[in-house]
N, C-alpha and C. Protein backbone atom coordinates (compact mmCIF):
# COMPACT_ATOMS: atom_id res chain seq x y z
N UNK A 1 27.19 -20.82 14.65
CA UNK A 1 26.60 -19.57 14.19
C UNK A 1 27.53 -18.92 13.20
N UNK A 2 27.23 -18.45 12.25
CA UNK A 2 27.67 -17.71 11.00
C UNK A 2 27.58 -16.16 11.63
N UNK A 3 28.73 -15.55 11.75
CA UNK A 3 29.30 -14.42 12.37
C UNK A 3 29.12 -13.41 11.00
N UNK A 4 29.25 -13.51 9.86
CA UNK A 4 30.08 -13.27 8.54
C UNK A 4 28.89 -11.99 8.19
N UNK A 5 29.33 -10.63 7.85
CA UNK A 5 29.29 -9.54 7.40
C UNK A 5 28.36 -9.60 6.87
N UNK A 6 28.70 -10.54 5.59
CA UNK A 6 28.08 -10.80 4.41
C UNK A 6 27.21 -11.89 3.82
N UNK A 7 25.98 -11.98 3.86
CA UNK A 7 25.50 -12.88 3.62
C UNK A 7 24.38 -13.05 2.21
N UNK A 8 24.59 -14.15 1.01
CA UNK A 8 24.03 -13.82 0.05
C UNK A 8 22.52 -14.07 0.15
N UNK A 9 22.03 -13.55 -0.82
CA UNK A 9 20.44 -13.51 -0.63
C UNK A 9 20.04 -15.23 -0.44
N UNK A 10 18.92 -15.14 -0.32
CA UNK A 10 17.80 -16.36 -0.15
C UNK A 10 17.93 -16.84 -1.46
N UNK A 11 17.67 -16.59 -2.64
CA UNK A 11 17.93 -16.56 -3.92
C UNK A 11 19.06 -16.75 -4.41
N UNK A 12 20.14 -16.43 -4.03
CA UNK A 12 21.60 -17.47 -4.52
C UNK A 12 21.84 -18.59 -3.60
N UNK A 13 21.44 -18.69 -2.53
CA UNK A 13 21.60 -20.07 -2.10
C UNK A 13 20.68 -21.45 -2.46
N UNK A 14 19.31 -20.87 -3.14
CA UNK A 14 18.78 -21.44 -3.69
C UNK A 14 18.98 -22.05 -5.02
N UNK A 15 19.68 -21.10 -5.86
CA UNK A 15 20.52 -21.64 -7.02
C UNK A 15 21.46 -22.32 -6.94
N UNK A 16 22.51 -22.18 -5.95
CA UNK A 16 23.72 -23.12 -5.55
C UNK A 16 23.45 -23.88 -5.36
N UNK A 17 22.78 -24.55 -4.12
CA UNK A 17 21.62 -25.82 -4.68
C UNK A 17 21.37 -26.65 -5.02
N UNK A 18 20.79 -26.05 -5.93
CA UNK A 18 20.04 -26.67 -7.66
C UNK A 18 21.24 -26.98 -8.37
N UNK A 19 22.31 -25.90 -7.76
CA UNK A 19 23.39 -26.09 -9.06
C UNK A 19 24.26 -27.66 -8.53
N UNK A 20 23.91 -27.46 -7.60
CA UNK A 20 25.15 -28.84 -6.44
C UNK A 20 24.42 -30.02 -6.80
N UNK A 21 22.59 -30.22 -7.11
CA UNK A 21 22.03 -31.37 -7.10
C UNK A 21 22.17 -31.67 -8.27
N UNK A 22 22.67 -31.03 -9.38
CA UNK A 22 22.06 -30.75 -10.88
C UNK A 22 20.87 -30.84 -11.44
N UNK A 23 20.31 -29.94 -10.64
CA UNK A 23 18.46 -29.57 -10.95
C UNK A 23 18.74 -28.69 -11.62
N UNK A 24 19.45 -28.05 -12.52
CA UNK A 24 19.57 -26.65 -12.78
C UNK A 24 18.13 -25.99 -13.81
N UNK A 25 17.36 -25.21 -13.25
CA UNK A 25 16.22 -25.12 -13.97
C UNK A 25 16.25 -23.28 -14.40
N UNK A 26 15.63 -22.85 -15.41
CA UNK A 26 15.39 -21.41 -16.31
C UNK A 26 14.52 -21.34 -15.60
N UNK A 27 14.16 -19.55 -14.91
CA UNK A 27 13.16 -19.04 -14.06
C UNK A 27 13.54 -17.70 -14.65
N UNK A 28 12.21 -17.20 -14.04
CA UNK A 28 12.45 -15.71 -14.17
C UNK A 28 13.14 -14.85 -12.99
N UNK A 29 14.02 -15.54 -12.17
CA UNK A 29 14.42 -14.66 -11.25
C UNK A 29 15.85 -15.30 -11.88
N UNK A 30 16.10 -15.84 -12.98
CA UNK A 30 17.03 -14.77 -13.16
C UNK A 30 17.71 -13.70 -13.56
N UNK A 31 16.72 -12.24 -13.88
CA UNK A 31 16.73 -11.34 -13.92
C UNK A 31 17.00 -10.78 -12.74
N UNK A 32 18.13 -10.29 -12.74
CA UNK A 32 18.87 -9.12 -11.82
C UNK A 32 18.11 -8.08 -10.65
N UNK A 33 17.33 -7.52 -11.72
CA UNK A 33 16.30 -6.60 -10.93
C UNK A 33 15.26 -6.98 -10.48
N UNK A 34 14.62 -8.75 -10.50
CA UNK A 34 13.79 -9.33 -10.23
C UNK A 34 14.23 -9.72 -9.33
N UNK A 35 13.38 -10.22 -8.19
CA UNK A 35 13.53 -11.41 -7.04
C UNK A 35 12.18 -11.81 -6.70
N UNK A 36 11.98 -12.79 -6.01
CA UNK A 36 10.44 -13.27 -5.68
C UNK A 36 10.40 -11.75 -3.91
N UNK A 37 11.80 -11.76 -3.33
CA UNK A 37 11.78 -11.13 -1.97
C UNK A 37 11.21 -9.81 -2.33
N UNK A 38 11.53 -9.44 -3.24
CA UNK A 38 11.16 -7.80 -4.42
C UNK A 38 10.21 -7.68 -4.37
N UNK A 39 9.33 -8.65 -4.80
CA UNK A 39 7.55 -8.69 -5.71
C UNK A 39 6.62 -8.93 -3.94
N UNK A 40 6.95 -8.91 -2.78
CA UNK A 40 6.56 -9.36 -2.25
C UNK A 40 6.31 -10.99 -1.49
N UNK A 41 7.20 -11.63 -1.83
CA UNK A 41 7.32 -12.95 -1.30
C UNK A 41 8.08 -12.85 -0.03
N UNK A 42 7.86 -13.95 0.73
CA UNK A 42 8.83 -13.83 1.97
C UNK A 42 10.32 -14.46 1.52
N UNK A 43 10.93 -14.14 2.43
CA UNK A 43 12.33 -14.46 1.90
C UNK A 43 12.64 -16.15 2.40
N UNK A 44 11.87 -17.10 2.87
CA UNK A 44 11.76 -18.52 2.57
C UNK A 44 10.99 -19.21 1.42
N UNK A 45 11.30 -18.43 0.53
CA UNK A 45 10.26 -18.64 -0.40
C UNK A 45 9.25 -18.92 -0.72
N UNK A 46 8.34 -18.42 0.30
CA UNK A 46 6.72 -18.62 0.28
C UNK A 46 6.17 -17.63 -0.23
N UNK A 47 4.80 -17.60 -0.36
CA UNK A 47 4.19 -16.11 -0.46
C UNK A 47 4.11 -14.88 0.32
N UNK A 48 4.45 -15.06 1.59
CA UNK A 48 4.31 -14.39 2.44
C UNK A 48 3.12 -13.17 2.30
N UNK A 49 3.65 -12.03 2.23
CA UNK A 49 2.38 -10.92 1.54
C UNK A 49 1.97 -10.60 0.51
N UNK A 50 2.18 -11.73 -0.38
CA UNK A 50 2.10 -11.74 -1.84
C UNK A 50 0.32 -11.91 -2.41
N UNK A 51 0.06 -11.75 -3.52
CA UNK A 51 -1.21 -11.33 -3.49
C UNK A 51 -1.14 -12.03 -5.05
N UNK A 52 -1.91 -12.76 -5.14
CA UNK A 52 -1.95 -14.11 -6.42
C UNK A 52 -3.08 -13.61 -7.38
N UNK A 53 -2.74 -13.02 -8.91
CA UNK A 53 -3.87 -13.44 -9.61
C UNK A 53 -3.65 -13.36 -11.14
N UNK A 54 -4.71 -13.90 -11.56
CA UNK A 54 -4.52 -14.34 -12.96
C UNK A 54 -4.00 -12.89 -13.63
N UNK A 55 -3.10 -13.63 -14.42
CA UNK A 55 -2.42 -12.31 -15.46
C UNK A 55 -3.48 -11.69 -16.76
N UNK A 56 -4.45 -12.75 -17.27
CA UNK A 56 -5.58 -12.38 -17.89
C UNK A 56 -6.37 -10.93 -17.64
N UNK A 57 -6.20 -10.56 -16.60
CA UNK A 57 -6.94 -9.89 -15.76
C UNK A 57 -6.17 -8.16 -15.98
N UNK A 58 -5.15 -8.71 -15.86
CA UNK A 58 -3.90 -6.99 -16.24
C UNK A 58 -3.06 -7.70 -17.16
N UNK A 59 -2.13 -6.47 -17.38
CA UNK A 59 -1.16 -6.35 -18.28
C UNK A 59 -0.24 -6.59 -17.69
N UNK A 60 1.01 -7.39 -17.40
CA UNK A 60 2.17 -7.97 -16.62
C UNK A 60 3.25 -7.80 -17.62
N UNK A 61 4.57 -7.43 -17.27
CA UNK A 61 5.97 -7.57 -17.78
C UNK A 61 6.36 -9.05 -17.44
N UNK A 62 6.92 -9.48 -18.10
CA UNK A 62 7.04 -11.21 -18.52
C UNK A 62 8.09 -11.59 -17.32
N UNK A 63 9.13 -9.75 -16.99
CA UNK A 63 9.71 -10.75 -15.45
C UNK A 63 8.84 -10.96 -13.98
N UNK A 64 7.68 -10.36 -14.39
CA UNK A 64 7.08 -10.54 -13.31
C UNK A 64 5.69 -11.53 -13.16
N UNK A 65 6.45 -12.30 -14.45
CA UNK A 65 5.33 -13.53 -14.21
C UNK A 65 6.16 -14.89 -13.98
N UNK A 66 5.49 -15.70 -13.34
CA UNK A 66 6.35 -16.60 -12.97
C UNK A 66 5.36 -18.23 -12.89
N UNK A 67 5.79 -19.21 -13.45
CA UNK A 67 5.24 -20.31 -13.95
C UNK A 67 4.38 -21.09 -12.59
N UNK A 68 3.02 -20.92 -12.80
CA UNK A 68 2.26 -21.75 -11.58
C UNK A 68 2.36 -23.08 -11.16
N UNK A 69 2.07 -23.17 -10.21
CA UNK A 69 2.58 -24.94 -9.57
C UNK A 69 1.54 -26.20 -10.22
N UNK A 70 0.84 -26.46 -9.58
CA UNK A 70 0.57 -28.03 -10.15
C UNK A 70 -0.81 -27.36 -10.92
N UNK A 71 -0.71 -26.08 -11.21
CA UNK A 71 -2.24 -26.20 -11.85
C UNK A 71 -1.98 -25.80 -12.92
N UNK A 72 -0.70 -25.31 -13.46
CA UNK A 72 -0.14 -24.76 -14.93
C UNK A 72 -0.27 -23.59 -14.92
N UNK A 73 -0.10 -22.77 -16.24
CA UNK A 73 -0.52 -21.47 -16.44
C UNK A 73 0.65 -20.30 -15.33
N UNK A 74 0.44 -18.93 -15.86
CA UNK A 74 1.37 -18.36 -15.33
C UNK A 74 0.54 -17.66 -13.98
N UNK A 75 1.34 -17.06 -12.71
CA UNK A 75 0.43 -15.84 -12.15
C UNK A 75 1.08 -14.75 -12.08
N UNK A 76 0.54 -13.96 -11.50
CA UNK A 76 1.42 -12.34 -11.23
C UNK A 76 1.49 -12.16 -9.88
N UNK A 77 2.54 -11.81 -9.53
CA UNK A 77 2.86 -12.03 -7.81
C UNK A 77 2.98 -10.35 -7.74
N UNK A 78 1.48 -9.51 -7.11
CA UNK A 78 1.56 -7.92 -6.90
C UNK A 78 1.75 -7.55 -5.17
N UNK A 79 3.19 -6.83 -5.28
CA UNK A 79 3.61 -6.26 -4.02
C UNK A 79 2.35 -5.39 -3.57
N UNK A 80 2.09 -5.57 -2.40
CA UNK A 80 1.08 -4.71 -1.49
C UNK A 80 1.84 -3.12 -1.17
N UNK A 81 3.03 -3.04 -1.33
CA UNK A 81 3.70 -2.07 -0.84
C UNK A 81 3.95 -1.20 -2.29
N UNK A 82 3.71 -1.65 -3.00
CA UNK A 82 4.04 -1.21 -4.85
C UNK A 82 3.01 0.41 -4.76
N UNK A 83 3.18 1.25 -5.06
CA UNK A 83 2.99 2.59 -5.68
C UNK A 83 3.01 2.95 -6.64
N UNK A 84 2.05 3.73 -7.10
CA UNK A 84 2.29 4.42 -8.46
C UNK A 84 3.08 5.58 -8.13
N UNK A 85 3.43 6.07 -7.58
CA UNK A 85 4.38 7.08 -7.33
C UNK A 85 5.76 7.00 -6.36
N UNK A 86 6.72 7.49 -6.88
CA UNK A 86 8.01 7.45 -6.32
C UNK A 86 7.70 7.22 -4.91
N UNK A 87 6.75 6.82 -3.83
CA UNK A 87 6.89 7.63 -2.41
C UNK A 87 6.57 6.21 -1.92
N UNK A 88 7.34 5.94 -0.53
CA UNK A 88 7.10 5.10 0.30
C UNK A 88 5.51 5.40 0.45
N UNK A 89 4.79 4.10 0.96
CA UNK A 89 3.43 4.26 0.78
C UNK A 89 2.92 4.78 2.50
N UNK A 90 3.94 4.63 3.53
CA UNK A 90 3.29 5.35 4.59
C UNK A 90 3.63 6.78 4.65
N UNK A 91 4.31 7.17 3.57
CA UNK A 91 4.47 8.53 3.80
C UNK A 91 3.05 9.29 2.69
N UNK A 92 2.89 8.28 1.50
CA UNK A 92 2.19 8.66 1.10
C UNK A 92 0.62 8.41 1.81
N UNK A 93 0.14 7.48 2.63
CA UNK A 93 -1.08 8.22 3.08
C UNK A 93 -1.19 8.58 4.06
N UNK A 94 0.25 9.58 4.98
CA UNK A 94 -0.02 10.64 5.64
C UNK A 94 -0.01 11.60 4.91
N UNK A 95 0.70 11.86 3.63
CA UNK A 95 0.28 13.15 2.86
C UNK A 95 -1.07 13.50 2.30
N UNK A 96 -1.95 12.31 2.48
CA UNK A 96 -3.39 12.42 1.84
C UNK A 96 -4.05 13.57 2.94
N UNK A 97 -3.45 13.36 4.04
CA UNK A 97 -4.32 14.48 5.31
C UNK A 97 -3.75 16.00 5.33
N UNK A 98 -2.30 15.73 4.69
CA UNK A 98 -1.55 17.46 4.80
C UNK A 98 -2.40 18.38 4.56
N UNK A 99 -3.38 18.27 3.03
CA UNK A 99 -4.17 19.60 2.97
C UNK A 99 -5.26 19.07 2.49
N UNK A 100 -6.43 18.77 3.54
CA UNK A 100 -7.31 18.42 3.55
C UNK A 100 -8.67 19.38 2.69
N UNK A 101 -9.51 18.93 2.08
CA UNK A 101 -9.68 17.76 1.11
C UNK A 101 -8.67 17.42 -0.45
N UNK A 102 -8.22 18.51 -0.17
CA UNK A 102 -7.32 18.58 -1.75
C UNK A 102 -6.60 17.29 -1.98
N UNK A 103 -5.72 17.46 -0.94
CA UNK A 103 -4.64 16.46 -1.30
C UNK A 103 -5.15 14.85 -1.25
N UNK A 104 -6.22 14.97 -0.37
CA UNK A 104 -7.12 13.31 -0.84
C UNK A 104 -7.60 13.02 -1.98
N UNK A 105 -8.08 13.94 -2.85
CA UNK A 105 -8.35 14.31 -4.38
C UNK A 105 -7.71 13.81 -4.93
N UNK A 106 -5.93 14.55 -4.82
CA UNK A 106 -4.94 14.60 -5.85
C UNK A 106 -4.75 13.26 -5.63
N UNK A 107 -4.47 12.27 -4.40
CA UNK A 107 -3.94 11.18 -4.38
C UNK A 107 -4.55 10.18 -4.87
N UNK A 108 -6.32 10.35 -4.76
CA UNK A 108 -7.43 9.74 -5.49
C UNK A 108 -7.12 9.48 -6.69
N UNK A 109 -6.83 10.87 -7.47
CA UNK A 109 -6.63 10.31 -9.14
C UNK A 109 -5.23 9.60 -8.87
N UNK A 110 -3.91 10.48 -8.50
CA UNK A 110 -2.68 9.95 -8.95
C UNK A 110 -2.55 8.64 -8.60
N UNK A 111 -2.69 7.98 -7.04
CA UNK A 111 -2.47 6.23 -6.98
C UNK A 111 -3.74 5.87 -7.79
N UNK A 112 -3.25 4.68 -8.11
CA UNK A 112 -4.07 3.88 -8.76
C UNK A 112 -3.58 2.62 -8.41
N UNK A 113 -2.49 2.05 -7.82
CA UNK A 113 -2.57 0.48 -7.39
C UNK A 113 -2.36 -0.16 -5.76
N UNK A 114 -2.00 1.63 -5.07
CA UNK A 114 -2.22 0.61 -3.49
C UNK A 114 -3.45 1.53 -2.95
N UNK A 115 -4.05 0.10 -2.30
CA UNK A 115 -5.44 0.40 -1.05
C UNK A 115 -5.52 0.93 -0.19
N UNK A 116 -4.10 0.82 0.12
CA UNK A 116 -3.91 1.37 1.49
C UNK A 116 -3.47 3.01 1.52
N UNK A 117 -2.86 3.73 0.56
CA UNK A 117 -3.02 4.53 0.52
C UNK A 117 -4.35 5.26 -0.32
N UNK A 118 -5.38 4.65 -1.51
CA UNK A 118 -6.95 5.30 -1.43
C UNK A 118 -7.46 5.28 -0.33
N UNK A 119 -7.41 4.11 0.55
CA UNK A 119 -8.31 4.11 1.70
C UNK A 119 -7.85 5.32 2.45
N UNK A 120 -6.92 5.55 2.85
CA UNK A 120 -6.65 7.37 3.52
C UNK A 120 -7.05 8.30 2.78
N UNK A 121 -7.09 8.23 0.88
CA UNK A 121 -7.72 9.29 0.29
C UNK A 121 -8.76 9.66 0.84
N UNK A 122 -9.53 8.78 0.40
CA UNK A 122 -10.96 8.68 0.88
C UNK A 122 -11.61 9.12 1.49
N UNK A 123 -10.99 8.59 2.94
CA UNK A 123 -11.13 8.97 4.23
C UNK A 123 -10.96 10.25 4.84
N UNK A 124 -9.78 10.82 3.93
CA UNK A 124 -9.33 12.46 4.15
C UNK A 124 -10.63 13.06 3.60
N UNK A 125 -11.09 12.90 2.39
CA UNK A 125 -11.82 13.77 1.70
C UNK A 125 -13.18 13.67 2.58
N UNK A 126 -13.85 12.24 2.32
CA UNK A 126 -14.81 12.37 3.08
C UNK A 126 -15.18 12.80 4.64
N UNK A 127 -14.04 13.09 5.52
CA UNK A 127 -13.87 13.47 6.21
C UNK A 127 -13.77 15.14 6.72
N UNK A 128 -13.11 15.20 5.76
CA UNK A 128 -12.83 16.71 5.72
C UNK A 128 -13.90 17.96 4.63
N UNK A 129 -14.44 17.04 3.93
CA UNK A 129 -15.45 17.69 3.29
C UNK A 129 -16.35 17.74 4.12
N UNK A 130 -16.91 16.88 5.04
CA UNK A 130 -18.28 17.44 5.84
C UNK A 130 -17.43 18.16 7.24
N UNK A 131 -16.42 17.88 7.60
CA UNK A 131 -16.02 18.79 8.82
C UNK A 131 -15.80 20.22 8.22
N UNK A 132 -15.66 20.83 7.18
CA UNK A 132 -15.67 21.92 6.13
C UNK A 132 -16.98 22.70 5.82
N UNK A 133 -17.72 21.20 5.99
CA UNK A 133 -19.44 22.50 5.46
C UNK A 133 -20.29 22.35 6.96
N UNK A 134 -19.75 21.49 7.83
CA UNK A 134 -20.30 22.10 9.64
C UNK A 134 -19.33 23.09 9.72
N UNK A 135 -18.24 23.44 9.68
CA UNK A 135 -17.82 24.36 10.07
C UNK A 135 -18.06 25.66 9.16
N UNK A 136 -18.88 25.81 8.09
CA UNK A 136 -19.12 26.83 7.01
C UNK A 136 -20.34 27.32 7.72
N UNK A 137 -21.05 26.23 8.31
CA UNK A 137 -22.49 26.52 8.84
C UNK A 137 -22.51 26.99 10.17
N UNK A 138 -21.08 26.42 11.02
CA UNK A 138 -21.20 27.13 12.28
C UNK A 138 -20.24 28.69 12.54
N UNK A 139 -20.47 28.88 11.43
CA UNK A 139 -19.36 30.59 11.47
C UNK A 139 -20.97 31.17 11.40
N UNK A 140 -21.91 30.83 11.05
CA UNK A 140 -23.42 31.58 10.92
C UNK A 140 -23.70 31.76 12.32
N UNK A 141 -23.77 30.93 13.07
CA UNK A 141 -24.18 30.64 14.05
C UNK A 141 -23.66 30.95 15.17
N UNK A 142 -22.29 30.47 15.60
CA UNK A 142 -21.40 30.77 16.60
C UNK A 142 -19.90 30.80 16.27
N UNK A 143 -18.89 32.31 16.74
CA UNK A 143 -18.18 32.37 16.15
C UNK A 143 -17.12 31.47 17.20
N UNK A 144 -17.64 31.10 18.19
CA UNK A 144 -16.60 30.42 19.27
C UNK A 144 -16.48 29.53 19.05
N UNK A 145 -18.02 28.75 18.54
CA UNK A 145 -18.15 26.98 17.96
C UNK A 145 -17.03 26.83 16.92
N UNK A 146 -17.44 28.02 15.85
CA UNK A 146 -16.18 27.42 14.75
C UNK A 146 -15.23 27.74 14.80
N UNK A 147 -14.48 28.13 16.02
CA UNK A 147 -12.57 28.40 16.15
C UNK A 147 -12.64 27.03 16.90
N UNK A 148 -13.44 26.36 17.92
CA UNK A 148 -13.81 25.22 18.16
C UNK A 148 -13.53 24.17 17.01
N UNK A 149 -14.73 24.38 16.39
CA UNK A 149 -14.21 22.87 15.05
C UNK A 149 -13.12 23.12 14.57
N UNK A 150 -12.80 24.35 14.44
CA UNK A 150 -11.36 24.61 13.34
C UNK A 150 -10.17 23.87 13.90
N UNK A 151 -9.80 24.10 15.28
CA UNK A 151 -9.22 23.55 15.94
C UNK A 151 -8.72 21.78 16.37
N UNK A 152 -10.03 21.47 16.29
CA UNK A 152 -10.52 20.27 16.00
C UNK A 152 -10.20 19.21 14.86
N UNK A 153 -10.07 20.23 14.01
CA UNK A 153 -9.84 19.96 12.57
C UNK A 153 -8.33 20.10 12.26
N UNK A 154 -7.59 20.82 12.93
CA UNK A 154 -6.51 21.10 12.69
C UNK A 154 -5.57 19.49 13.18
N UNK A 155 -6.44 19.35 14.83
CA UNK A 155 -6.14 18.39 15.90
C UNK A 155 -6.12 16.85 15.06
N UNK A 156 -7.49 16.74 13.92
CA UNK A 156 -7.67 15.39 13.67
C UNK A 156 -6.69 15.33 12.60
N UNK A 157 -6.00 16.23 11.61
CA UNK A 157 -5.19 16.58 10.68
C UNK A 157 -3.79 15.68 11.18
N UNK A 158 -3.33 15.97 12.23
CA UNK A 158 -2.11 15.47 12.93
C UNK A 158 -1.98 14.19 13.45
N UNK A 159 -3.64 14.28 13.69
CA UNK A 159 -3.22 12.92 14.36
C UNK A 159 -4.05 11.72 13.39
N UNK A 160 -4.46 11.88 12.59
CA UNK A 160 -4.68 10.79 11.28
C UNK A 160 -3.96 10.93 10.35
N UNK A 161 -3.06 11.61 9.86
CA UNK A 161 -1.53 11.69 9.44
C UNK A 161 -0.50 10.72 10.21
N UNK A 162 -0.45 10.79 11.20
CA UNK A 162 0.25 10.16 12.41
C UNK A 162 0.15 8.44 12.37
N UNK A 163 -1.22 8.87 12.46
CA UNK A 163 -1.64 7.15 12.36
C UNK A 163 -1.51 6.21 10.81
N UNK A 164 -1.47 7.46 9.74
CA UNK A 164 -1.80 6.31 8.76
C UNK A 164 0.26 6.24 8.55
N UNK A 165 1.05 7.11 8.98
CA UNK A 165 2.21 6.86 8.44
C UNK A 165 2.52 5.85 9.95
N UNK A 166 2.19 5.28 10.65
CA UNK A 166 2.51 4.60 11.51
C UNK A 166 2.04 3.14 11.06
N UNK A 167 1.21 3.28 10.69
CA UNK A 167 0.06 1.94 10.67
C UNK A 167 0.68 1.54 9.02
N UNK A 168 1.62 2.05 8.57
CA UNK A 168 2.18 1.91 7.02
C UNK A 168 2.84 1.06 6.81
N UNK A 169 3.46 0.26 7.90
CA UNK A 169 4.49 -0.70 8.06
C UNK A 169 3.59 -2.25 8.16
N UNK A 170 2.00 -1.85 8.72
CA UNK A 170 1.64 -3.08 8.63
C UNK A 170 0.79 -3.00 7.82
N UNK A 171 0.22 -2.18 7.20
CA UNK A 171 -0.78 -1.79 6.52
C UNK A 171 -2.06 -1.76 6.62
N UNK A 172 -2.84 -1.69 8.03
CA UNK A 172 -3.56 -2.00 9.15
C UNK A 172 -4.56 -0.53 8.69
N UNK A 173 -5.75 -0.32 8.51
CA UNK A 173 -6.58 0.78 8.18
C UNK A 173 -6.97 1.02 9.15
N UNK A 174 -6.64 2.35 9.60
CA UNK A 174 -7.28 2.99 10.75
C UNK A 174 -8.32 3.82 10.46
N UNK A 175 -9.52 3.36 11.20
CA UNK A 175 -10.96 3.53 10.15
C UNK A 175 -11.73 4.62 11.08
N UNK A 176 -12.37 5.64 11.00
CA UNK A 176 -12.52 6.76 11.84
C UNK A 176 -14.20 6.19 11.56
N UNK A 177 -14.74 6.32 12.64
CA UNK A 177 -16.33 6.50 12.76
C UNK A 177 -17.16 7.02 11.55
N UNK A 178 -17.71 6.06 10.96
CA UNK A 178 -18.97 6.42 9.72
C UNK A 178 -17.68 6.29 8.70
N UNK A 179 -16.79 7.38 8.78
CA UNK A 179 -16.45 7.88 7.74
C UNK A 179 -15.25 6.94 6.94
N UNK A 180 -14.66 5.70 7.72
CA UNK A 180 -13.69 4.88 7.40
C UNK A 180 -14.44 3.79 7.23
N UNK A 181 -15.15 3.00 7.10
CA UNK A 181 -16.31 1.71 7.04
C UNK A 181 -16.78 1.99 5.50
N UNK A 182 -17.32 3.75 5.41
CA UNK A 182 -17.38 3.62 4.10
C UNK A 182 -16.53 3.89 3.20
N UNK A 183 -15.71 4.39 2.89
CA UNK A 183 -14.02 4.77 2.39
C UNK A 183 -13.57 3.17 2.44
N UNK A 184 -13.49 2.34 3.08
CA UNK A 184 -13.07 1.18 2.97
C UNK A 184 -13.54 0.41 1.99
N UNK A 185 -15.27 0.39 2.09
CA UNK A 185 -15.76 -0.42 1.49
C UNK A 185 -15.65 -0.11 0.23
N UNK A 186 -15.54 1.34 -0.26
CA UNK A 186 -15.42 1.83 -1.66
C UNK A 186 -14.10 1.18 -1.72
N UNK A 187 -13.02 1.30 -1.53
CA UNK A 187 -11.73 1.00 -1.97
C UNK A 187 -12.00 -0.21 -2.52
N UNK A 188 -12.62 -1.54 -1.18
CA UNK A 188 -12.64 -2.78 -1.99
C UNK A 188 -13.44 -3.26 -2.94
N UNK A 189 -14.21 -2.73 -3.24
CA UNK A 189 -15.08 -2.29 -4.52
C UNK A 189 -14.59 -1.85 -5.98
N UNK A 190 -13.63 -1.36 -5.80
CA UNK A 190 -12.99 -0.21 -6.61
C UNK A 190 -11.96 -1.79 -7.78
């Protein structure tokens, strides 16, 4: 067993290697700030949660394309965990619930490349927009019912916040009755 502090990545032992067999081959990891472990690959060099598709399709930076196997042509290897915004992505879709419907809005326009945080947009808004106009309709009606929903509302606030920054690590959609089935299906649509 290797006791040792320090151990170099998956990626320099893979070059040492190559370098010991004299395979020595030009890739794009060797860019510094690149790694396949970075983009989403597992660190045995497989795909692990990596997500495969033609570069035709988007616009790719040339270190993040990397030469395809026996079928030619390049692909783009897109991290599932990647954000358009500075923020870990389970923090970002518990913030989609902080201020319900707004902040499902704001996150609606601002992400634009992970699912997993629209799918909580979504879900916040559509959620919270009709728990918003029953509770507009039950202040007419009964003023006990709507400190009732309000409450309710406050209750589902915490605890679907809770769940989506929990469920962030696997990226697992926690889908609320009616209102997550369709929020989902829009996302994969989208």
């Amino acid at each position: 067993m290797d006791f040792s502090p320090y151990k170099p990545s998956p990626d320099d032992d893979r070059k040492r290697q190559d370098r010991q067999k004299g395979k020595t081959k030009a890739t794009d990891y060797a860019n510094p700030s690149y790694s396949p472990y970075q983009a989403g690959g597992s660190v045995g060099g497989g795909h692990g949660a990596s997500f495969q598709s033609s570069p035709a399709s988007s616009s790719a930076s040339p270190s993040m394309l990397e030469q395809g196997g026996s079928g030619g042509g390049a692909t783009l290897r897109v991290n599932k965990y990647e954000t358009t915004l500075p923020i870990r992505v389970d923090v970002e879709a518990a913030l989609t619930y902080v201020v319900p419907p707004l902040s499902g809005l704001v996150f609606l326009v601002l992400e634009t490349h992970n699912d997993y945080v629209r799918f909580h947009a979504w879900q916040s808004s559509l959620y919270f927009l009709a728990l918003m106009s029953v509770l507009f309709l039950m202040l007419f009606i009964s003023t006990f019912l709507s400190w009732v929903l309000f409450f309710v509302g406050i209750g589902s606030i915490g605890y679907l916040a809770y769940r989506a920054y929990l469920d962030g690590a696997s990226l697992e959609r926690y889908e609320m009755p009616y209102f997550g089935p369709m929020a989902s299906e829009w996302v994969d649509t989208e």
